[in-house]
Protein backbone atom coordinates (compact mmCIF):
# COMPACT_ATOMS: atom_id res chain seq x y z
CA UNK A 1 0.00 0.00 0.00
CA UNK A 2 1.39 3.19 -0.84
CA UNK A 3 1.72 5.45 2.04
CA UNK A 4 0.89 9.41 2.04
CA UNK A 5 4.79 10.03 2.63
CA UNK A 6 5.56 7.71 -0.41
CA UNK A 7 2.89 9.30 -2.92
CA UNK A 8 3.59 12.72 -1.49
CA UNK A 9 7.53 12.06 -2.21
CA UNK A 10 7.14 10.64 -5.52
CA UNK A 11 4.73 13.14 -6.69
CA UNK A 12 7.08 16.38 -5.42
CA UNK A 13 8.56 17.73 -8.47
CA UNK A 14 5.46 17.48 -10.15
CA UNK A 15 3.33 19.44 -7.13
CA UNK A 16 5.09 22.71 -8.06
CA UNK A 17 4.25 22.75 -12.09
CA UNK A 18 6.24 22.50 -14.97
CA UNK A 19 10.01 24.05 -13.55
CA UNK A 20 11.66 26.70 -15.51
CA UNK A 21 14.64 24.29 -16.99
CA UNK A 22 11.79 21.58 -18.01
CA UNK A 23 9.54 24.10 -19.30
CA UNK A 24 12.00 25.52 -21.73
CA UNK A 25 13.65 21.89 -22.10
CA UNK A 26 13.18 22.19 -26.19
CA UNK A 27 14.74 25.97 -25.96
CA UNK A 28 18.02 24.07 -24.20
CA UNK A 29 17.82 20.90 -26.90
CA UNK A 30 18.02 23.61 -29.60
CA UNK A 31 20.84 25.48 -28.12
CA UNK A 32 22.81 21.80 -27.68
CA UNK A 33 22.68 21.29 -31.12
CA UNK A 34 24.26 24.42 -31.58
CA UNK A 35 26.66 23.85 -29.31
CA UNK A 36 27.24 20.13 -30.40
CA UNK A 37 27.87 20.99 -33.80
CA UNK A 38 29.86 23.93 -33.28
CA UNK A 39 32.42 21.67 -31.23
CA UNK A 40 32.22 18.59 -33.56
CA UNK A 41 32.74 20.63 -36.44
CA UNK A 42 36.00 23.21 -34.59
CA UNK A 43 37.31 20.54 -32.08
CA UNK A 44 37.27 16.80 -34.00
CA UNK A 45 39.90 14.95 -32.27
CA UNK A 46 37.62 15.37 -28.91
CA UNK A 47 34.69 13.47 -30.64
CA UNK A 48 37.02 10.74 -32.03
CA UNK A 49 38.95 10.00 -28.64
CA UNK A 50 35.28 9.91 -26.88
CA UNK A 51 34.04 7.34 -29.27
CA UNK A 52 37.01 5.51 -28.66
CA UNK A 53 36.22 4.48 -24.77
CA UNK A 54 34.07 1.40 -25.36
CA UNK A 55 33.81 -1.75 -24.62
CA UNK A 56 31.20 -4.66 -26.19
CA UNK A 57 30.05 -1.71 -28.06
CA UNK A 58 29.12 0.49 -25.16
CA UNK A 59 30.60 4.03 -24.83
CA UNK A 60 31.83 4.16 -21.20
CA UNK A 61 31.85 7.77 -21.09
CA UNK A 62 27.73 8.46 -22.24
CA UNK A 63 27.26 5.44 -20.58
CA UNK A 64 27.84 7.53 -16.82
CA UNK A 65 26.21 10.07 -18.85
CA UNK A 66 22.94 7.78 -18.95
CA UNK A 67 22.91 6.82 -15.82
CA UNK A 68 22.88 9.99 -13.85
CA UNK A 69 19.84 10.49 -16.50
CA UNK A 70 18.09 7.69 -15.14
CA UNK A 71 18.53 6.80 -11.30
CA UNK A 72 17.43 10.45 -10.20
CA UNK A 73 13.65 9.49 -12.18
CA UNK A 74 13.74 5.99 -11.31
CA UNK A 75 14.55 7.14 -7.91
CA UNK A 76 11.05 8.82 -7.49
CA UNK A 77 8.82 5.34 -8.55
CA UNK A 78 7.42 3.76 -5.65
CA UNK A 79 6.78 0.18 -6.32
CA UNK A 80 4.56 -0.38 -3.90
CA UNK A 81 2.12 1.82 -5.89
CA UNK A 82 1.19 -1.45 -7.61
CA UNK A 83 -0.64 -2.58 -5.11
CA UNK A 84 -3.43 0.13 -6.26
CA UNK A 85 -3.28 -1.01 -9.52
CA UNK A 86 -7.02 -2.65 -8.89
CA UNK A 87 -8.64 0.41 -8.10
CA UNK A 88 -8.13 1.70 -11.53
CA UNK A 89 -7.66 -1.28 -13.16
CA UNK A 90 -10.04 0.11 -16.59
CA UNK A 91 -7.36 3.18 -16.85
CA UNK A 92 -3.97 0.65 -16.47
CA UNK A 93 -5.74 -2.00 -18.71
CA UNK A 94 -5.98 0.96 -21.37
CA UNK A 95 -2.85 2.60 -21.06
CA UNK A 96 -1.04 -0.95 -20.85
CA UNK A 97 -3.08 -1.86 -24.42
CA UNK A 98 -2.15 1.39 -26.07
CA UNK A 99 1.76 1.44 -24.25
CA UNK A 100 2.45 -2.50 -25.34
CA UNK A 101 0.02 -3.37 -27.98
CA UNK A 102 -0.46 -0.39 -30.28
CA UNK A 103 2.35 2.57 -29.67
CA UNK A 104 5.30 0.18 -31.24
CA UNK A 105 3.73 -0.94 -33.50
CA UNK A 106 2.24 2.62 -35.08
CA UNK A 107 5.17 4.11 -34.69
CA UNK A 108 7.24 1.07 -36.77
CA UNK A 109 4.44 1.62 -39.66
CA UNK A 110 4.48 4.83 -39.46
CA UNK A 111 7.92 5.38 -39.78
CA UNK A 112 7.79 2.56 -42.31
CA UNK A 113 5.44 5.17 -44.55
CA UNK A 114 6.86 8.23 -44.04
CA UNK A 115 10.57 7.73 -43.68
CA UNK A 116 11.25 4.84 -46.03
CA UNK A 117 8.27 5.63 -48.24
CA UNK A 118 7.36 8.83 -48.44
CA UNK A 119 10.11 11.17 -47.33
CA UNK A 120 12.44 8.71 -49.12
CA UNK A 121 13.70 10.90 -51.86
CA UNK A 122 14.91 13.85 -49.49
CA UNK A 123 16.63 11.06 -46.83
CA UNK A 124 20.24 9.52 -47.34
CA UNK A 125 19.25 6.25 -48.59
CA UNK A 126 21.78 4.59 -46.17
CA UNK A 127 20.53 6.50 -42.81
CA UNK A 128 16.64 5.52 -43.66
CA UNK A 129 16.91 1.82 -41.69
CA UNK A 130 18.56 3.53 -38.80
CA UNK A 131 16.61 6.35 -38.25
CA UNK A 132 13.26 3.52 -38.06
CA UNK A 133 15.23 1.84 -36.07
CA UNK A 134 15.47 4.92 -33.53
CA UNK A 135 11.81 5.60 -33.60
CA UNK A 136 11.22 2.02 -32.53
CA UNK A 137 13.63 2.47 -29.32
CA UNK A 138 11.95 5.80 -28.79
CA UNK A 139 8.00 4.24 -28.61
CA UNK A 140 9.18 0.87 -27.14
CA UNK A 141 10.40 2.53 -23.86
CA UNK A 142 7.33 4.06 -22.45
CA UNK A 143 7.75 7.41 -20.12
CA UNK A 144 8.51 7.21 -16.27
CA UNK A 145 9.46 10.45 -14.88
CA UNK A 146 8.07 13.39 -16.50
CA UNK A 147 4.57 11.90 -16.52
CA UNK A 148 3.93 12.51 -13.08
CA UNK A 149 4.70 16.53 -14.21
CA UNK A 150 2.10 15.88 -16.82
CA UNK A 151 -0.43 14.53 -14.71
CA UNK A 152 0.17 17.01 -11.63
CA UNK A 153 -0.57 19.65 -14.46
CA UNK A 154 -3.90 18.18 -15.73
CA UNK A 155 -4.86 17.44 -12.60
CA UNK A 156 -4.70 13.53 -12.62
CA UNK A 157 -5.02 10.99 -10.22
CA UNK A 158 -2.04 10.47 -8.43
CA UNK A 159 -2.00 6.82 -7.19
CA UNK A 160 -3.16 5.93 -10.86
CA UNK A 161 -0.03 7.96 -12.58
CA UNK A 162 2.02 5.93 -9.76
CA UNK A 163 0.96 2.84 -10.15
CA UNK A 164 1.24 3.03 -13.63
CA UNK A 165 4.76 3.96 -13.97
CA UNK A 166 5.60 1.39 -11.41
CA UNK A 167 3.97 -1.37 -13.49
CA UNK A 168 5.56 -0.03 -16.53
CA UNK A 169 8.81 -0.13 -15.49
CA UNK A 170 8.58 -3.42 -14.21
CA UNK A 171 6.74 -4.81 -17.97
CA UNK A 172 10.06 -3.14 -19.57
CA UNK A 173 12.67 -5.08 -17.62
CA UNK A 174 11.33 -7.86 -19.17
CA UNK A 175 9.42 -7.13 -22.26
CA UNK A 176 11.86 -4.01 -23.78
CA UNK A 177 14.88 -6.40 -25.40
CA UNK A 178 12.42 -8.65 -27.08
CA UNK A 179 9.63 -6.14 -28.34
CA UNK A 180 12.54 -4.43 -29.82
CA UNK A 181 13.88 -7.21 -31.35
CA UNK A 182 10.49 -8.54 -32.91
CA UNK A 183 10.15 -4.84 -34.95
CA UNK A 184 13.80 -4.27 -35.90
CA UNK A 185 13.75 -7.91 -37.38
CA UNK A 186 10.43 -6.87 -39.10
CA UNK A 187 11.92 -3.61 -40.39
CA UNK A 188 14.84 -6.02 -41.44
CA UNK A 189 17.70 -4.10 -39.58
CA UNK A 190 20.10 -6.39 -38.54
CA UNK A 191 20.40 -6.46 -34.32
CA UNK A 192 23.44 -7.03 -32.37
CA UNK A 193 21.57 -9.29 -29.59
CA UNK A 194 24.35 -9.43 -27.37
CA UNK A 195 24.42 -5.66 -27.53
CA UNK A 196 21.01 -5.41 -26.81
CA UNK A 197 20.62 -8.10 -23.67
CA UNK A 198 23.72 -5.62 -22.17
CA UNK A 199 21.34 -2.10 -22.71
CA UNK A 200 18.57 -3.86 -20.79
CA UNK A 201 20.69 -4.77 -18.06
CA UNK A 202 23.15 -1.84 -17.75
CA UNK A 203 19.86 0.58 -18.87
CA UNK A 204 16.95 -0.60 -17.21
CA UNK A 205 17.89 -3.68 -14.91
CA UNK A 206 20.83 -2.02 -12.90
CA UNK A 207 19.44 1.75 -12.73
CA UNK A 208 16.16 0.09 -11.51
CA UNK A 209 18.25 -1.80 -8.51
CA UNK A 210 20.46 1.00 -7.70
CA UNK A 211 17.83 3.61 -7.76
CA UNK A 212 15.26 1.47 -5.67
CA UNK A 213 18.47 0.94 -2.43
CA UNK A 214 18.97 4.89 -3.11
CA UNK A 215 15.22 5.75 -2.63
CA UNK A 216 15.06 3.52 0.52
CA UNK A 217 18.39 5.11 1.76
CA UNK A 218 16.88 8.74 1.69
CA UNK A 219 13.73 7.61 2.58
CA UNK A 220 15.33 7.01 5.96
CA UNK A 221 15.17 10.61 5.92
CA UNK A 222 11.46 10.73 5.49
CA UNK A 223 9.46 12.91 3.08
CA UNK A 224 12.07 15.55 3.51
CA UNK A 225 14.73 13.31 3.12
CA UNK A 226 13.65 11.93 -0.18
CA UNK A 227 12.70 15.62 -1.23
CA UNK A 228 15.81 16.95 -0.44
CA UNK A 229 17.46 14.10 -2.12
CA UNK A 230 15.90 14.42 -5.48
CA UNK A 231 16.62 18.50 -5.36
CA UNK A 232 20.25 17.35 -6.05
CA UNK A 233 19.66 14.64 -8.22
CA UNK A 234 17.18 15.85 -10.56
CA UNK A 235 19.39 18.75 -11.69
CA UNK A 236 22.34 16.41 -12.41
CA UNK A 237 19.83 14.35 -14.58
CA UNK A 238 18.81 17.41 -16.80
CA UNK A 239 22.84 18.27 -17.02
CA UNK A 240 23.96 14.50 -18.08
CA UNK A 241 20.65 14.80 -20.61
CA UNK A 242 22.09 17.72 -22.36
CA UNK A 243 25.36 16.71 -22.44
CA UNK A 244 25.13 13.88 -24.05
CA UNK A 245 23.22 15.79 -26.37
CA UNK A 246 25.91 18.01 -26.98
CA UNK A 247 28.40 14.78 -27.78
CA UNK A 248 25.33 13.17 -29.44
CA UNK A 249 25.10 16.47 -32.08
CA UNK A 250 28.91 16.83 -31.90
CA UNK A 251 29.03 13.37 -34.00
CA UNK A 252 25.82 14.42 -36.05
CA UNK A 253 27.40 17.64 -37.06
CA UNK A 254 28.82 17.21 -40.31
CA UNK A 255 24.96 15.17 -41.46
CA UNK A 256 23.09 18.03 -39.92
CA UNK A 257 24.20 20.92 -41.33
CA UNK A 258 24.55 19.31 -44.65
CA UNK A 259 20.83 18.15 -44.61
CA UNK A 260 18.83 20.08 -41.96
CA UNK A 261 15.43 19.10 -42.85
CA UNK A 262 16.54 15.59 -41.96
CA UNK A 263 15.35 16.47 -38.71
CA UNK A 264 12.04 18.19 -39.31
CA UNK A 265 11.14 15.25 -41.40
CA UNK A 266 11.90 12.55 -38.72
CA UNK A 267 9.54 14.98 -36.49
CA UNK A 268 6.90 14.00 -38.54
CA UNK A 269 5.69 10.76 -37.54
CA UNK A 270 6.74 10.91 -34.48
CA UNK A 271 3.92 13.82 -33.69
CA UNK A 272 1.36 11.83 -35.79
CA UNK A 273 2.37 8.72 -33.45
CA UNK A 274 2.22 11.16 -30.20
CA UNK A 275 -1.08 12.84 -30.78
CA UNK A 276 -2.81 9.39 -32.18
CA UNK A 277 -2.12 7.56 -29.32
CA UNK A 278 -2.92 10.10 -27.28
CA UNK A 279 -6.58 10.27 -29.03
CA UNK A 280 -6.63 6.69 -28.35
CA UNK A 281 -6.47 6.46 -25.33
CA UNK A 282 -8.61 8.78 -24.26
CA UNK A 283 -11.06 8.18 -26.43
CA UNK A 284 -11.08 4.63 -25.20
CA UNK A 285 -11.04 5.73 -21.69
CA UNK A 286 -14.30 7.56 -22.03
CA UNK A 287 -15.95 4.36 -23.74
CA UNK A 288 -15.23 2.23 -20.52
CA UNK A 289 -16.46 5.00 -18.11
CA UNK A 290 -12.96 5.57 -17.02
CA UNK A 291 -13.23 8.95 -14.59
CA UNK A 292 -11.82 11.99 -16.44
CA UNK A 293 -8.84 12.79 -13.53
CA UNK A 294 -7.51 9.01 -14.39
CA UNK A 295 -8.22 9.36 -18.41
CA UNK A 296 -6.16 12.76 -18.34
CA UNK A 297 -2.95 11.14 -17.34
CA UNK A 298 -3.95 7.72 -18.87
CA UNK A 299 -3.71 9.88 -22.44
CA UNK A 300 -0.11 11.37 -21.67
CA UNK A 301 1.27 7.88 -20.63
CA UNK A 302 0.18 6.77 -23.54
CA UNK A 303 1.67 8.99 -25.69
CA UNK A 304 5.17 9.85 -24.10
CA UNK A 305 8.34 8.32 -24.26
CA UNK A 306 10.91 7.54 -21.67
CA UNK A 307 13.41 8.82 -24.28
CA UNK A 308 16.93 8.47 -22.05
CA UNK A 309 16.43 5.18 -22.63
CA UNK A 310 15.88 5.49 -26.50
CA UNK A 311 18.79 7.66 -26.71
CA UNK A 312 21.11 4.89 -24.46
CA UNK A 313 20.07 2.01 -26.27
CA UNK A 314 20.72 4.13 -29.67
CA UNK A 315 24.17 4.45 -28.64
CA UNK A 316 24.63 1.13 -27.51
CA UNK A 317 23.20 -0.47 -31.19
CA UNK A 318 24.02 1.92 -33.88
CA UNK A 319 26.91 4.11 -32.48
CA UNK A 320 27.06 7.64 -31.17
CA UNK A 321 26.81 8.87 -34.74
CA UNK A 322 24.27 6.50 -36.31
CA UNK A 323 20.98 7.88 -37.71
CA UNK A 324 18.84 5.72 -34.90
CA UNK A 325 20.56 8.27 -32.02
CA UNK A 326 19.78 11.30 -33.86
CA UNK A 327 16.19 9.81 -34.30
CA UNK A 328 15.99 9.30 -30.33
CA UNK A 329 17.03 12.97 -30.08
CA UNK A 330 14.59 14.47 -32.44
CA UNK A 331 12.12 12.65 -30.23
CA UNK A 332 13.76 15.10 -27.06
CA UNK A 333 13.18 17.93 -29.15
CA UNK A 334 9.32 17.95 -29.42
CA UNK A 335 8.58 15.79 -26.29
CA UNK A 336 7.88 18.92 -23.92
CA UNK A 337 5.65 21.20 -26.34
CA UNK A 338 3.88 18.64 -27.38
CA UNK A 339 2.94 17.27 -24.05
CA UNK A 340 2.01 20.39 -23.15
CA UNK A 341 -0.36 20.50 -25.69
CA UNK A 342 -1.77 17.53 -24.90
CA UNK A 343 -2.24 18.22 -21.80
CA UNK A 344 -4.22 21.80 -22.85
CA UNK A 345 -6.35 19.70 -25.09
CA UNK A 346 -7.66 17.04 -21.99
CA UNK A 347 -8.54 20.18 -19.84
CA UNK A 348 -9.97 21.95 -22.77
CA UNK A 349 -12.11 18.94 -23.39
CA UNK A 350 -12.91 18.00 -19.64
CA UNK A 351 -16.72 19.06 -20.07
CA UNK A 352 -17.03 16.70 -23.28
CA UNK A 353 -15.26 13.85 -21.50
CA UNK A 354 -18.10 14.23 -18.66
CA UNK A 355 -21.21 15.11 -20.78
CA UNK A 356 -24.10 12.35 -21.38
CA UNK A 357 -22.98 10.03 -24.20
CA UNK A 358 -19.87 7.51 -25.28
């Protein structure tokens, strides 16, 4: 059972709104791929000698990167929460459909049809496979942190947004490698298993054990404790986020400013993904009589990504430079304005949710 201390903990850096820094997160993205390529393209060497510190394929040095990304959000998920999963259990059994069932798959298709059909003519025809390949990582790894800021400002249930994330996580240990798998091999992109099996561990397993004996350490602390714990942490997150930006742009330099539409046009389906499965989901939601305050959140779950984890298991597949990282990134570049506009559309359509009718 989750405790008032626990949900009140968990929920803290959502209680005060959207922060400055995340607010303006896409202003900072831009300005790191301004940065990035104005160092890959004046300082070289650096880029090379970083790519260099590997081993079985994973850079060491994004790889510390990654992880002070992750433990400060899996810090905040209380796994206890899902032990409320059966009061909700129409919004989880939605958001679980549209998370596992339907976002990777619509996002594969879709970036089947628009990046190797469609936009085909104005893409490097060897990039195309590895920018689908991104995508996938990006809508295989569904969101855990900055949800709860999405629900706090929609005004969701709580112990739903908790429980949800805590589920999620734990369906992603286990179902992340081979989901991935099943759609790269579909997409015919050759995977490096071995490669992969080591993401999930050093990506999702570890971070999820080390987190878990940090949150009970500051817990010790109580509410406060925890609070004052994640003040530290959380800004260290956002500053290994952008700088492995920076290194990730640094490599993408050269491609980028040769071809900078490349980006808007991987945008594409990955805001026709977004806002579908956001539709979906909340559309389904009101069909099964799911209360508004648990289909608001339900509908942002759905449709974000937990993209450090796209962008790590990029890196670890394709390479720091490979089209499937810069995909993963593109995906950090819209995922705050769009969310945001998600979440204006649920309020905006709160009296329609609760009116007579399905």
């Amino acid at each position: 059972m989750t405790t008032a201390v626990e949900s009140e903990a968990a929920d803290s850096a959502a209680r005060a709104g959207l922060g400055t820094f995340e607010r303006y997160l896409s202003v900072w993205v831009a300005l790191c791929i301004i940065v990035g390529i104005s160092l890959g393209h004046g300082v070289p060497g650096a880029f090379v000698a970083i790519a260099a510190v590997e081993f079985a394929h994973v850079n060491l040095v994004v790889a510390v990167l990654v992880w002070i990304m992750i433990v400060p959000m899996l810090v905040k998920i209380d796994f206890s929460a899902l032990g409320t999963v059966r009061r909700h259990w129409r919004g989880i059994g939605i958001t679980l459909f549209i998370n596992w069932a339907v976002k990777p798959f619509s996002m594969a298709l879709l970036a089947s049809v628009f990046l190797a059909g469609i936009f085909s003519p104005w893409l490097p025809a060897e990039e195309i496979g590895s920018y689908i390949a991104g995508l996938i990582l990006l809508a295989a790894a569904p969101c855990t942190a900055m949800v709860f800021v999405w629900s706090n400002l929609c005004e969701g249930e709580p112990h739903f947004t908790l429980s949800q994330v805590a589920l999620n996580d734990v369906i992603m240990v286990f179902a992340f490698a081979p989901l991935v798998a099943l759609l790269l091999g579909v997409a015919s992109i050759s995977l490096p298993w071995n490669t992969l099996l080591l993401s999930v561990v050093l990506y999702i397993v570890l971070p999820v054990i080390v987190a878990q004996i940090l949150r009970r350490m500051l817990l010790r602390g109580g509410e406060k404790g925890l609070r004052r714990g994640l003040s530290v942490l959380q800004p260290m997150s956002l500053l290994a986020l952008l700088t492995t930006l920076v290194l990730l742009f640094g490599f993408q330099g050269e491609a980028i400013l040769a071809r900078p539409a490349i980006i808007a046009l991987i945008a594409i389906p990955i805001l026709f993904q977004v806002y579908f499965n956001a539709g979906l989901a909340y559309w389904l939601s009101k069909h099964f009589g799911v209360a508004w305050c648990v289909a608001a959140p339900a509908a942002l779950i759905g449709a974000s990504n937990f993209f450090e984890l796209a962008v790590a298991a990029a890196i670890s597949l394709f390479g720091l430079n490979s089209g499937a990282a810069l995909a993963t990134v593109v995906g950090v570049l819209v995922e705050v304005p769009v969310m945001l506009s998600i979440v204006a559309l649920v309020k905006r359509t709160r009296g329609w949710y609760e009116g007579a009718g399905a």
